[in-house]
C-alpha atoms as a PDB file:
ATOM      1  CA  UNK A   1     -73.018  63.978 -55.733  1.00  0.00           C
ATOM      2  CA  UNK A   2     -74.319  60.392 -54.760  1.00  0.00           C
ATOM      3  CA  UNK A   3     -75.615  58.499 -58.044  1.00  0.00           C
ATOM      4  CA  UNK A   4     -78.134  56.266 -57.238  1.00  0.00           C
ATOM      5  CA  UNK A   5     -76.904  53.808 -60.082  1.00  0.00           C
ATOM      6  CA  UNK A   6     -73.068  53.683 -58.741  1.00  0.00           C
ATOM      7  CA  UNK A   7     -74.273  53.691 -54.761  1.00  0.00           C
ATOM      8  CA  UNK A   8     -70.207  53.442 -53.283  1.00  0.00           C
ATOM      9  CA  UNK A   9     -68.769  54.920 -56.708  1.00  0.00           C
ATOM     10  CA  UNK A  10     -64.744  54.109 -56.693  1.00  0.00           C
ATOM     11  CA  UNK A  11     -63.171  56.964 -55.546  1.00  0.00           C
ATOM     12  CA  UNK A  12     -64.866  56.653 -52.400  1.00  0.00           C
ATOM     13  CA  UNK A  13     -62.648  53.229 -52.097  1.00  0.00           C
ATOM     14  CA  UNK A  14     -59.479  54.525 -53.759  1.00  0.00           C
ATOM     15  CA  UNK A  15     -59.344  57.687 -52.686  1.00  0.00           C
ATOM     16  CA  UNK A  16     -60.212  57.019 -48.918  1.00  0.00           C
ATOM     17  CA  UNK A  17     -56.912  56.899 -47.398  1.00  0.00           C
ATOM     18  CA  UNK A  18     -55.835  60.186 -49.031  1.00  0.00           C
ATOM     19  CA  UNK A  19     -58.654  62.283 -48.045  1.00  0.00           C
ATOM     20  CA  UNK A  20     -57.428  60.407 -44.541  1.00  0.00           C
ATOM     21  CA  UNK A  21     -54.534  61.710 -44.596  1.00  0.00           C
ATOM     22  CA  UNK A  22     -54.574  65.542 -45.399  1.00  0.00           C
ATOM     23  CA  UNK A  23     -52.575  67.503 -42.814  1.00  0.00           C
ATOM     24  CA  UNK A  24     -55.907  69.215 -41.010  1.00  0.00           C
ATOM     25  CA  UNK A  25     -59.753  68.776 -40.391  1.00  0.00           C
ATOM     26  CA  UNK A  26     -60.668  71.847 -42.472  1.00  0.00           C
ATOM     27  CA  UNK A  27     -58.627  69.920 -45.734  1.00  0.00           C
ATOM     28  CA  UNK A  28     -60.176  66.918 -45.328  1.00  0.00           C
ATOM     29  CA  UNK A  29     -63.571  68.280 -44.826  1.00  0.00           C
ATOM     30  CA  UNK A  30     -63.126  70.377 -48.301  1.00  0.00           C
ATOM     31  CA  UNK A  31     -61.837  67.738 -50.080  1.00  0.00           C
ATOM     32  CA  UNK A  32     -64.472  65.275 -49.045  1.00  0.00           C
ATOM     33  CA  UNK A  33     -66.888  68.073 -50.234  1.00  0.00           C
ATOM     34  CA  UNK A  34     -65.200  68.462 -53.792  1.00  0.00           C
ATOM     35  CA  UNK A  35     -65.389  64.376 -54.090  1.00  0.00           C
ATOM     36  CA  UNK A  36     -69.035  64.904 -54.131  1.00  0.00           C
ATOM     37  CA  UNK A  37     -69.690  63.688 -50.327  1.00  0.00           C
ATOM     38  CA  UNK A  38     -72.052  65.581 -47.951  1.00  0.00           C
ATOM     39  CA  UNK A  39     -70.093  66.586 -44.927  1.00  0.00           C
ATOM     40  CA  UNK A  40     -71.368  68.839 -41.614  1.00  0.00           C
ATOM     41  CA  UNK A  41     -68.820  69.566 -39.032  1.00  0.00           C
ATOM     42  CA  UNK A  42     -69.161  68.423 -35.455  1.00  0.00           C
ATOM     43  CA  UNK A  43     -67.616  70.069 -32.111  1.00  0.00           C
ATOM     44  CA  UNK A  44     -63.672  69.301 -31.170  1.00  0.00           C
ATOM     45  CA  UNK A  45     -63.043  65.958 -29.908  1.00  0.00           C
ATOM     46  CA  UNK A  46     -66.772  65.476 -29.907  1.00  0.00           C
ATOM     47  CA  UNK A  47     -69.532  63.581 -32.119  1.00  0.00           C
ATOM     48  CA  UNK A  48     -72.312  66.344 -31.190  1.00  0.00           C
ATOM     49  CA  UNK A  49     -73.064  68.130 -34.513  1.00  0.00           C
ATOM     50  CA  UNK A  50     -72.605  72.344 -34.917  1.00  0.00           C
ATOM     51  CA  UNK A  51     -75.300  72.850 -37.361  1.00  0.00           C
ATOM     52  CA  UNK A  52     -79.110  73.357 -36.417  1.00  0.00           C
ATOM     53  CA  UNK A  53     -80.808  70.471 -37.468  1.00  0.00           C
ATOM     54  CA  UNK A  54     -77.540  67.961 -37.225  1.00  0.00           C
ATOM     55  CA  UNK A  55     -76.252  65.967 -40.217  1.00  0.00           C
ATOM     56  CA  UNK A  56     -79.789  67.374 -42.101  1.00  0.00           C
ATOM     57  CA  UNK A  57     -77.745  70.590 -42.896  1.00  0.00           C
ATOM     58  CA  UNK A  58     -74.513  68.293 -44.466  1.00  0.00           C
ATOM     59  CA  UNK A  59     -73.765  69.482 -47.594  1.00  0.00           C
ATOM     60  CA  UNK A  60     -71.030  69.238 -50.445  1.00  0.00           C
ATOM     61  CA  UNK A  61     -70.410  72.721 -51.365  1.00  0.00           C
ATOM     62  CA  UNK A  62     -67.332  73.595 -50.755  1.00  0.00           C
ATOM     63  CA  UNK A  63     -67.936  77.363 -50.207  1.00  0.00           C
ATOM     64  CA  UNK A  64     -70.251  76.211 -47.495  1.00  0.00           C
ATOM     65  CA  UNK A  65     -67.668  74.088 -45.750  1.00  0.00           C
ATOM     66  CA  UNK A  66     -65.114  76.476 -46.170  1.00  0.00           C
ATOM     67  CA  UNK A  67     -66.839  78.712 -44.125  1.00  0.00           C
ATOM     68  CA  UNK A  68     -67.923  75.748 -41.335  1.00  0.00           C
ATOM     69  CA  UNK A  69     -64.577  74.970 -40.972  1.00  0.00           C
ATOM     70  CA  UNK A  70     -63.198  78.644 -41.669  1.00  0.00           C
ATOM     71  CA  UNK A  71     -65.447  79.229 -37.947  1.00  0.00           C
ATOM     72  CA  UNK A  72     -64.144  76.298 -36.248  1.00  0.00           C
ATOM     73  CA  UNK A  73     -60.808  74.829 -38.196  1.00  0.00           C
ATOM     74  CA  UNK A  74     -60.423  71.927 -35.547  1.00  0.00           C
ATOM     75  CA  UNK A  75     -64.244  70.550 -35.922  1.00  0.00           C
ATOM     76  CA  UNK A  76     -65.077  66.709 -35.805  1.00  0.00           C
ATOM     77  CA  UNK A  77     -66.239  65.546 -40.133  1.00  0.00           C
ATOM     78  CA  UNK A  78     -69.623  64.247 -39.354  1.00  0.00           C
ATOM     79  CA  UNK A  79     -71.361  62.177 -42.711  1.00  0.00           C
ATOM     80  CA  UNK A  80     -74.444  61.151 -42.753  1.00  0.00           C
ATOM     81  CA  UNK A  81     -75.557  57.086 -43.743  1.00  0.00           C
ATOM     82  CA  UNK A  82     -78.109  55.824 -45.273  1.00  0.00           C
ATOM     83  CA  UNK A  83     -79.763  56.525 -48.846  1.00  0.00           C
ATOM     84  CA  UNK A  84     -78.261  60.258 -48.782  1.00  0.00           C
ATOM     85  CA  UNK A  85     -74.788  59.418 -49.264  1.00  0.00           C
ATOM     86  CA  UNK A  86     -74.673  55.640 -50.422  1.00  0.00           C
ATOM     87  CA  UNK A  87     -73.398  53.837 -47.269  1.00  0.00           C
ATOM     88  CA  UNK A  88     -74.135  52.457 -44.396  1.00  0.00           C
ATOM     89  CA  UNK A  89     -72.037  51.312 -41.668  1.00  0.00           C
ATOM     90  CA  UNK A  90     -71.782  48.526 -39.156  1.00  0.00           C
ATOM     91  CA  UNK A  91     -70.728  49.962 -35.777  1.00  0.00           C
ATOM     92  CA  UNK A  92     -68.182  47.580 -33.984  1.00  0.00           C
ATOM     93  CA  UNK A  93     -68.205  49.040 -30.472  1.00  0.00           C
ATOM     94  CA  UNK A  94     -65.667  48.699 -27.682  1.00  0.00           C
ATOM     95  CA  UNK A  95     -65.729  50.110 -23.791  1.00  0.00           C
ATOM     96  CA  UNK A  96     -65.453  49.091 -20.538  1.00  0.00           C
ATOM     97  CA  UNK A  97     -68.834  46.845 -20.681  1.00  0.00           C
ATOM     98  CA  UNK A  98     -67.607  44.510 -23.488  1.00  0.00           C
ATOM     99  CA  UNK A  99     -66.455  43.862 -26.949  1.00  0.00           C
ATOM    100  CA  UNK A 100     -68.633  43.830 -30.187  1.00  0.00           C
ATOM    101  CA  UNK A 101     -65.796  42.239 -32.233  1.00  0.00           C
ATOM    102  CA  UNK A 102     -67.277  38.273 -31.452  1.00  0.00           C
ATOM    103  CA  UNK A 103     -70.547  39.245 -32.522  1.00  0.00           C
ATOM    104  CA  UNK A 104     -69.052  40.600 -35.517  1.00  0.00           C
ATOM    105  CA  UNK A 105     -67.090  37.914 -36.612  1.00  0.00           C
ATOM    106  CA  UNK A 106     -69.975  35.989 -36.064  1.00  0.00           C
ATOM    107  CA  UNK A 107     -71.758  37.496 -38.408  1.00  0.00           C
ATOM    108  CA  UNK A 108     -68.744  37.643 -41.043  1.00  0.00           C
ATOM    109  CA  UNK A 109     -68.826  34.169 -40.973  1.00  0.00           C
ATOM    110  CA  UNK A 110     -72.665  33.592 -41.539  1.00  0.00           C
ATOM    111  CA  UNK A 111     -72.058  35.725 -44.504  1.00  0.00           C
ATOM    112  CA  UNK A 112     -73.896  39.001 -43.418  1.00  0.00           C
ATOM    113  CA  UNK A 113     -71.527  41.557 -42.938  1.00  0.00           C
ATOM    114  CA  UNK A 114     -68.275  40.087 -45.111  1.00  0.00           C
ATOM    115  CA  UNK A 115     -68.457  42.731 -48.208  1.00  0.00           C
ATOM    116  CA  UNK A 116     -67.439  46.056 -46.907  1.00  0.00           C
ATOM    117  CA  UNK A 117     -65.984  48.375 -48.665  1.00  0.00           C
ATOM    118  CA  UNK A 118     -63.576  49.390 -46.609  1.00  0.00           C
ATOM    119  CA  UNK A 119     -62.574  49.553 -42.481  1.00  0.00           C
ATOM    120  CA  UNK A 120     -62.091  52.518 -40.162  1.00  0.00           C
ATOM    121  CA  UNK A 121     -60.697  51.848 -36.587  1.00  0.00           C
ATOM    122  CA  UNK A 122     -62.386  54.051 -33.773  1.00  0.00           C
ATOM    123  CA  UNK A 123     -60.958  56.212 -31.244  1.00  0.00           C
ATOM    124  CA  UNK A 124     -62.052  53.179 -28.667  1.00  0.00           C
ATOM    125  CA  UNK A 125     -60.530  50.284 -30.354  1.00  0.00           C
ATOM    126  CA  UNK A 126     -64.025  49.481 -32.007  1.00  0.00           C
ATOM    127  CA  UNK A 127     -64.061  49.693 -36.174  1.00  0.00           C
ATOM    128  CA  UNK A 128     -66.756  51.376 -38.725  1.00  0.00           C
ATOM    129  CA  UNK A 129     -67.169  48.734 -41.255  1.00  0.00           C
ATOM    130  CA  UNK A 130     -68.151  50.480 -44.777  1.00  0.00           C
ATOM    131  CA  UNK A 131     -70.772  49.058 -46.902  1.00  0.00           C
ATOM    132  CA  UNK A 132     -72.705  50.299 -50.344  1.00  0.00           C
ATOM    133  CA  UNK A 133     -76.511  50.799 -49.820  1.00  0.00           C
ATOM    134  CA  UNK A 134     -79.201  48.720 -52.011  1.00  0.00           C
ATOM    135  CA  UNK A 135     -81.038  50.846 -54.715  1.00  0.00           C
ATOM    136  CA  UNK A 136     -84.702  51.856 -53.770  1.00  0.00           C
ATOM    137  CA  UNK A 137     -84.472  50.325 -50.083  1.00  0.00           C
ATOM    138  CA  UNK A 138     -84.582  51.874 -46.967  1.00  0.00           C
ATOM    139  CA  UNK A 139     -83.010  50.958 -43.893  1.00  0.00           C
ATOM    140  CA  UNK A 140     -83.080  52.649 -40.877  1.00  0.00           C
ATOM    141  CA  UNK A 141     -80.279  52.723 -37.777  1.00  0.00           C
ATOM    142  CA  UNK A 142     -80.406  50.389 -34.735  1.00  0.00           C
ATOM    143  CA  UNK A 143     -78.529  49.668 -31.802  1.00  0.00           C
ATOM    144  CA  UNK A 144     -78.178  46.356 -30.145  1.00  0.00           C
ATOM    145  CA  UNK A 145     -76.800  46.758 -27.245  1.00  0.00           C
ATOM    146  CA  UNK A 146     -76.303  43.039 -25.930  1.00  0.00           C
ATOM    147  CA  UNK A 147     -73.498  42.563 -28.324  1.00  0.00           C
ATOM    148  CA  UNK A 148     -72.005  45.566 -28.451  1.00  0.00           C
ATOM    149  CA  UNK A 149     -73.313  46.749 -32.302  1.00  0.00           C
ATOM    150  CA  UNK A 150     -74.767  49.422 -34.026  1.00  0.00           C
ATOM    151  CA  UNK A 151     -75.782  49.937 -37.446  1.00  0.00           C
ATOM    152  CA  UNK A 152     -75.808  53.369 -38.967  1.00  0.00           C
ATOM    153  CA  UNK A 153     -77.947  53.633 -42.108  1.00  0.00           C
ATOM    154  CA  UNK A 154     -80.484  56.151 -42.313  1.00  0.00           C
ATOM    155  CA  UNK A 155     -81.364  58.631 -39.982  1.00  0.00           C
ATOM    156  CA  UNK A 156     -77.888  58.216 -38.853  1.00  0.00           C
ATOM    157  CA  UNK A 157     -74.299  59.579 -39.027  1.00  0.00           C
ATOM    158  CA  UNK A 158     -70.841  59.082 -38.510  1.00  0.00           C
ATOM    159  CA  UNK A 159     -67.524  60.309 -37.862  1.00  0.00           C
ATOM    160  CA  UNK A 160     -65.638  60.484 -40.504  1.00  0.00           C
ATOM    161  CA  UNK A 161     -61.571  60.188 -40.728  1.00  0.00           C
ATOM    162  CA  UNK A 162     -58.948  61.680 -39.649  1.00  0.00           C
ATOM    163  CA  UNK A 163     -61.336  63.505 -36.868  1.00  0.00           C
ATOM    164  CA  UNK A 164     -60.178  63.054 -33.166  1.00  0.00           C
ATOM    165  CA  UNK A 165     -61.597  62.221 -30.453  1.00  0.00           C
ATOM    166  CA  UNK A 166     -60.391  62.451 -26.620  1.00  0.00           C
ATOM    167  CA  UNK A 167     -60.293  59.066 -24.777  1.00  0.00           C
ATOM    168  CA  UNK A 168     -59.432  59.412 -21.325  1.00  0.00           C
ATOM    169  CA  UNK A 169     -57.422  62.392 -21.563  1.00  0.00           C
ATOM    170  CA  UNK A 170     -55.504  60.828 -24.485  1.00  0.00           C
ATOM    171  CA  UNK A 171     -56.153  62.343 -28.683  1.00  0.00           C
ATOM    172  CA  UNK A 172     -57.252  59.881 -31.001  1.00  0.00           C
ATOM    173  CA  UNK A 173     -58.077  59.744 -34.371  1.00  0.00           C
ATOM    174  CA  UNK A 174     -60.635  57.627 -36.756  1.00  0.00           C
ATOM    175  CA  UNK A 175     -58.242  55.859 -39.206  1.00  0.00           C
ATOM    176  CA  UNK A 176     -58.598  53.859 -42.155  1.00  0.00           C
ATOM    177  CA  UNK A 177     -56.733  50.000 -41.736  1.00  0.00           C
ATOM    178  CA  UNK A 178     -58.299  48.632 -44.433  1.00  0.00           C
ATOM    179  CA  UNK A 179     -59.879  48.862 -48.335  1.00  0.00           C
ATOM    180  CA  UNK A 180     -61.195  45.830 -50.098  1.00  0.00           C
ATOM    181  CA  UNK A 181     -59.552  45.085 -53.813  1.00  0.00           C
ATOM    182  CA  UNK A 182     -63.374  43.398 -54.113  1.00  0.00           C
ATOM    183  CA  UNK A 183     -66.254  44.818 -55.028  1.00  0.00           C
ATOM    184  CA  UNK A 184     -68.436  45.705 -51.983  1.00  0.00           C
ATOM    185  CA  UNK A 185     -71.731  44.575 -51.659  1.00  0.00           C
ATOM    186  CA  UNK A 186     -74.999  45.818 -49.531  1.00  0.00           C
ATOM    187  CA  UNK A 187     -75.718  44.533 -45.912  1.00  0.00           C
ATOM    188  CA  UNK A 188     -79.008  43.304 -45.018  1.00  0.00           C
ATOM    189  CA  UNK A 189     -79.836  45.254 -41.950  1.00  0.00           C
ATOM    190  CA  UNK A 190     -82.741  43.885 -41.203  1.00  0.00           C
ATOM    191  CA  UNK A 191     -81.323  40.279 -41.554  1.00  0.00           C
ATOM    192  CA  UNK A 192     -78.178  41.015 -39.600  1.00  0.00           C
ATOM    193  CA  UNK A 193     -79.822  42.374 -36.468  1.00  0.00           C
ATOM    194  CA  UNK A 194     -81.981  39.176 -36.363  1.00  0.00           C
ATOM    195  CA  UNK A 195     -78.591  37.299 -36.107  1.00  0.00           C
ATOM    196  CA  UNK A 196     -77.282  39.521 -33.540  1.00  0.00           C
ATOM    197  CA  UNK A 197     -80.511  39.753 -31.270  1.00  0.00           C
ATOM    198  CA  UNK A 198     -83.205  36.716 -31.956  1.00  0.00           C
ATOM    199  CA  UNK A 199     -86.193  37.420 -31.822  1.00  0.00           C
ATOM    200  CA  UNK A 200     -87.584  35.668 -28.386  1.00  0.00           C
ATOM    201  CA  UNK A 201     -90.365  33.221 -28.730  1.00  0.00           C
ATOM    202  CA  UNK A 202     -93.425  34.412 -26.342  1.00  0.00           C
ATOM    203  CA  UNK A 203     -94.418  32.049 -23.984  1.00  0.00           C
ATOM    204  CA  UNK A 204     -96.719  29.224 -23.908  1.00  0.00           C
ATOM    205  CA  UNK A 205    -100.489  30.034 -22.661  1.00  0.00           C
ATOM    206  CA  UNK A 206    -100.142  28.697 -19.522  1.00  0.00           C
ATOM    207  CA  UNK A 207    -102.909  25.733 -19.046  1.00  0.00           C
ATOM    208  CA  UNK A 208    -105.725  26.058 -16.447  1.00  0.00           C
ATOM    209  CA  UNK A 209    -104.576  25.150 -12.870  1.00  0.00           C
ATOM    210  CA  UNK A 210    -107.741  23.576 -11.568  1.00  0.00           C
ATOM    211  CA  UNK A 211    -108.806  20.956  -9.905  1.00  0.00           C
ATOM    212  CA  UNK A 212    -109.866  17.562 -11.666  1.00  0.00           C
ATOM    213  CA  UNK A 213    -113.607  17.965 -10.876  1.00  0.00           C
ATOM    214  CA  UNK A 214    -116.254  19.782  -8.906  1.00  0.00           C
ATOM    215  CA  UNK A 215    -115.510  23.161 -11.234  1.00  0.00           C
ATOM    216  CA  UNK A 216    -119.105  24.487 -12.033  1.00  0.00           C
ATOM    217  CA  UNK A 217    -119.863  24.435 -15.594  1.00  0.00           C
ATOM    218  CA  UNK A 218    -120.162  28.332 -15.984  1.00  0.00           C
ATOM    219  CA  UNK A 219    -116.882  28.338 -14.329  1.00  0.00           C
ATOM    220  CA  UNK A 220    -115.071  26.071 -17.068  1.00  0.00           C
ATOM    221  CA  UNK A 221    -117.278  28.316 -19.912  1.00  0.00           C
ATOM    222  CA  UNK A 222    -115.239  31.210 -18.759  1.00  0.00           C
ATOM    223  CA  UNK A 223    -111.927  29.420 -18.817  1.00  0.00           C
ATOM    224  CA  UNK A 224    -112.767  28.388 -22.248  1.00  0.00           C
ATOM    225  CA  UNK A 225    -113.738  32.041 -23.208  1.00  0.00           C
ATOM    226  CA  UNK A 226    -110.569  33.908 -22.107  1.00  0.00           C
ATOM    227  CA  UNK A 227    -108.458  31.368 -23.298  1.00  0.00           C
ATOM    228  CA  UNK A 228    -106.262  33.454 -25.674  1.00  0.00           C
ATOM    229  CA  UNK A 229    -105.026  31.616 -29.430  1.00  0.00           C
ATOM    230  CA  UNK A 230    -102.413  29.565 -28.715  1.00  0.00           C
ATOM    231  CA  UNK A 231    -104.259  26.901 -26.111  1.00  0.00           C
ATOM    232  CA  UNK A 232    -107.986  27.577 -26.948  1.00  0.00           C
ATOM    233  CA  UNK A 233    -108.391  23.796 -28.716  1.00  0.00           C
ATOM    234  CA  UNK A 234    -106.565  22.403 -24.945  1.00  0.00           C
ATOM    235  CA  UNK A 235    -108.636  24.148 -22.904  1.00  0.00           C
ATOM    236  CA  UNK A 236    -112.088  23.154 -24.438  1.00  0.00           C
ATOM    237  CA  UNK A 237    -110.704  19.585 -24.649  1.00  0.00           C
ATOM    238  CA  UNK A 238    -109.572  20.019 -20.852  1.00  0.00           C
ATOM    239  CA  UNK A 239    -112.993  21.830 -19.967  1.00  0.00           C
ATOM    240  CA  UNK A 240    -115.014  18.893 -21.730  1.00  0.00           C
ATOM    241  CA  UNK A 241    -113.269  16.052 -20.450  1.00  0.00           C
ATOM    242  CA  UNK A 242    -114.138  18.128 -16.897  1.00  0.00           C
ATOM    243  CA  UNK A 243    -117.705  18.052 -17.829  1.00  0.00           C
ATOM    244  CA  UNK A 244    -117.960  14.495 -18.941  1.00  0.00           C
ATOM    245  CA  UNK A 245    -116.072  13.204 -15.848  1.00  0.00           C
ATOM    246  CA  UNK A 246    -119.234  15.359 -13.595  1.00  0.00           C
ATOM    247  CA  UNK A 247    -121.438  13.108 -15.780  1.00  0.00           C
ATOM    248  CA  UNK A 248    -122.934  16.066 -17.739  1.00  0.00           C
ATOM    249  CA  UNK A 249    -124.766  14.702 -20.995  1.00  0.00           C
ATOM    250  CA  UNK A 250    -123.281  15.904 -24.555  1.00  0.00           C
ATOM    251  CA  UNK A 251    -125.953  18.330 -24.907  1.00  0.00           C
ATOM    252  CA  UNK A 252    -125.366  20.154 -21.921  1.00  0.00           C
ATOM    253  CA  UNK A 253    -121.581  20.278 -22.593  1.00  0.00           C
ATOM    254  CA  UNK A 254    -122.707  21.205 -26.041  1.00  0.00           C
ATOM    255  CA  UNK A 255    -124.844  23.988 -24.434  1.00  0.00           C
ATOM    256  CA  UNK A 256    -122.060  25.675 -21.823  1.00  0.00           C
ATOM    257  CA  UNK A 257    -119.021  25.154 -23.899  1.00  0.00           C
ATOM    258  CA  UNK A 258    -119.909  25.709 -27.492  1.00  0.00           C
ATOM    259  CA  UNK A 259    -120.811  29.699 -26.879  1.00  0.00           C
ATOM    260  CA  UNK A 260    -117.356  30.026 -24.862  1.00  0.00           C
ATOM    261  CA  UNK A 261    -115.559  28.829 -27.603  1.00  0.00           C
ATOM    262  CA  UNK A 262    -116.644  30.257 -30.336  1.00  0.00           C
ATOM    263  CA  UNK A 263    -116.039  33.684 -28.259  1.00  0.00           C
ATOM    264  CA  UNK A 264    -112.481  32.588 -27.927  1.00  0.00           C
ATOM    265  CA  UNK A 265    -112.337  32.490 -32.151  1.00  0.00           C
ATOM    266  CA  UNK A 266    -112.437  28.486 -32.608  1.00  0.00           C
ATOM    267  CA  UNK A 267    -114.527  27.545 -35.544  1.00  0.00           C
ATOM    268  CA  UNK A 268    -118.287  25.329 -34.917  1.00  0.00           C
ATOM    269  CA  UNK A 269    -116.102  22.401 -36.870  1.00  0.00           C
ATOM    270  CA  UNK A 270    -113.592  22.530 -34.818  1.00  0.00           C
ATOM    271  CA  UNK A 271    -115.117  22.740 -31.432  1.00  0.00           C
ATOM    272  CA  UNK A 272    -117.354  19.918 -31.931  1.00  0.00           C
ATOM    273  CA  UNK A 273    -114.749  17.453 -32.862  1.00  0.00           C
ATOM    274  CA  UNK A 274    -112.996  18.500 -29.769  1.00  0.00           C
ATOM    275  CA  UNK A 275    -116.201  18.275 -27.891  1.00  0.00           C
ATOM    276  CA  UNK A 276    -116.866  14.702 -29.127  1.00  0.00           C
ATOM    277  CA  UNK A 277    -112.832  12.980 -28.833  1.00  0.00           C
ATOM    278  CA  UNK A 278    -113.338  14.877 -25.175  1.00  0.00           C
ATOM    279  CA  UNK A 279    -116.350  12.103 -24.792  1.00  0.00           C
ATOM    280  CA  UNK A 280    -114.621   9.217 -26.035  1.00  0.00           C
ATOM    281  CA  UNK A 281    -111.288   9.420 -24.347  1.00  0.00           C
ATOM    282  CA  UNK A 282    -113.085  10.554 -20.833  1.00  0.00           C
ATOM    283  CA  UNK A 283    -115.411   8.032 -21.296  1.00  0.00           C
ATOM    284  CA  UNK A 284    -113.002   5.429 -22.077  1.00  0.00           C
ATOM    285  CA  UNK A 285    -110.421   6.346 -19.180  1.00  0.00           C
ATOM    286  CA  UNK A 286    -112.907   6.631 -16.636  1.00  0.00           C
ATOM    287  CA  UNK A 287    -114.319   9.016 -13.600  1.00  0.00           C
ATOM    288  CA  UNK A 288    -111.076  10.336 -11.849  1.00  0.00           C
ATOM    289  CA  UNK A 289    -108.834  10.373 -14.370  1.00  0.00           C
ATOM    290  CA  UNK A 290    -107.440  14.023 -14.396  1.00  0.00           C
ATOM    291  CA  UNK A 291    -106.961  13.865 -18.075  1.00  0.00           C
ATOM    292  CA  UNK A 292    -105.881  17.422 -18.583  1.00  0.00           C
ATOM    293  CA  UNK A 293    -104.842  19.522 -21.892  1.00  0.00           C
ATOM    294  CA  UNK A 294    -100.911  19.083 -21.515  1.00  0.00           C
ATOM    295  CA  UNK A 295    -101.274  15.300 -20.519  1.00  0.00           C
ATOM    296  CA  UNK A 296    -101.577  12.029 -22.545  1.00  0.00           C
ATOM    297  CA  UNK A 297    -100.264  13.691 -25.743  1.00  0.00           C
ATOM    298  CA  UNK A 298    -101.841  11.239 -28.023  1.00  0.00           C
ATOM    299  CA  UNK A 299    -105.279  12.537 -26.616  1.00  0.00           C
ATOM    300  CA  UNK A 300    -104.422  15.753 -27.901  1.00  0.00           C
ATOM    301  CA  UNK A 301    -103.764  14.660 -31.232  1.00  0.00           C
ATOM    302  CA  UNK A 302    -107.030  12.896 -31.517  1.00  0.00           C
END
């Protein structure tokens, strides 16, 4: 069985290419069970499991998979990934709709997915790239579709060698091409689907499209208050410099704009200070001068 303290333990590398090649599916799928692995068969020339509850029922008695494969002799090896067996696997896909084999290189070359164990090519052209799981840590399959890559870890399952599958109208089978002489070392999931699918950067609050005066002073308060975090400190400076320009006094500004923005979450400190540069720079510049929060940078700064 799996040993939590040897998580790819050697035979699994030596021996890989043997249990490969034994002369049927129901061989294979015994030996794999005498090595210790947890196996559950899957239908002919398919990836759908046979069991119940799916690669939950894989098991490594060999009595038990004697009689799977005793039922249906030409069933698919299915293994399940993840903390259960002490693999994972990185899922290089290939179809009609592209090629995950850049993206994978990619990420052999930033150093994330270079210490497999061993390789398996895919009835598609694609590979199943072997690696050991980390002690104690959990981590669970994903898909990124965009470059063509899956990972299998837990909650997942794969096909296991020498099973077939059909490929417009043509058999073919899930070989091993390659075995490391290194020792194999755990991929970061979590770190390797960041590289494949960056996380996008939300947009920028967008800034008040108003006009550069004659806005009612309850009307900029609201502004202010629904600004969400990310522009709150631009809009009260925006809002103020409104104010001052309409000749409103600092304690009315004070009055209207102080409430607002403490319900959009800016601290007293804070909005004064922004309240007061407002009446310095708007003073200094003048009536008219449309100073707004995304212009005259080194206003903003102040």
């Amino acid at each position: 069985m799996y040993d939590p303290e040897d998580p790819m333990p050697q035979w699994t590398v030596s021996t890989m290419q043997r249990v490969a090649a034994e002369p049927d599916l129901a061989a294979a799928a015994i030996r794999y069970a005498n090595l210790g692995m947890l196996v559950f068969p899957c239908v002919p020339g398919g990836k759908r499991p046979l069991t119940p509850s799916g690669f939950h029922d894989a098991t490594s008695s060999a009595r038990v998979v004697h009689q799977w494969w005793q039922r249906t002799p030409d069933a698919n090896i299915g293994i399940p990934t993840g903390s259960r067996t002490g693999f994972l696997v990185v899922d290089v896909d290939v179809h009609p709709g592209g090629s995950g084999f850049a993206a994978f290189e990619r990420a052999r070359a930033a150093g994330l997915a270079d210490s497999w164990g061993w390789m398996v090519r895919t009835p598609s052209g694609g590979v199943h790239a072997y690696f050991p799981t980390a002690a104690d840590q959990e981590q669970r399959s994903w898909q990124v579709p965009s470059v063509h890559v899956d990972f299998r870890g837990d909650g997942g399952y794969v096909i296991a060698p020498p099973s077939k599958v059909e490929i417009d109208g043509v058999t073919k089978t899930y070989d091993v091409i390659a075995v490391t002489t290194q020792p194999a070392r755990p991929v970061d999931a979590r770190e390797l689907r960041k590289f494949l699918e960056p996380p996008r950067r939300a947009p920028a609050p967008a800034s008040p499209s108003l006009p550069a005066n004659g806005y009612s002073p309850e009307a900029l308060a609201r502004t202010v208050a629904l600004t969400p975090e990310g522009g709150r400190n631009r809009t009260l400076f925006w809002a103020s410099c409104r104010m001052v320009e309409d000749r409103h006094n600092h304690a009315t500004v004070l009055s209207y704009l102080m409430p607002a923005a403490q319900h959009a979450g800016l601290p007293d400190r804070e909005i004064e200070s922004t309240i007061d540069s407002a009446f310095r720079v708007a003073s200094r510049l003048g009536p008219g001068s449309g100073l707004g929060p995304t212009q005259r940078s080194e206003v903003i700064q102040l």
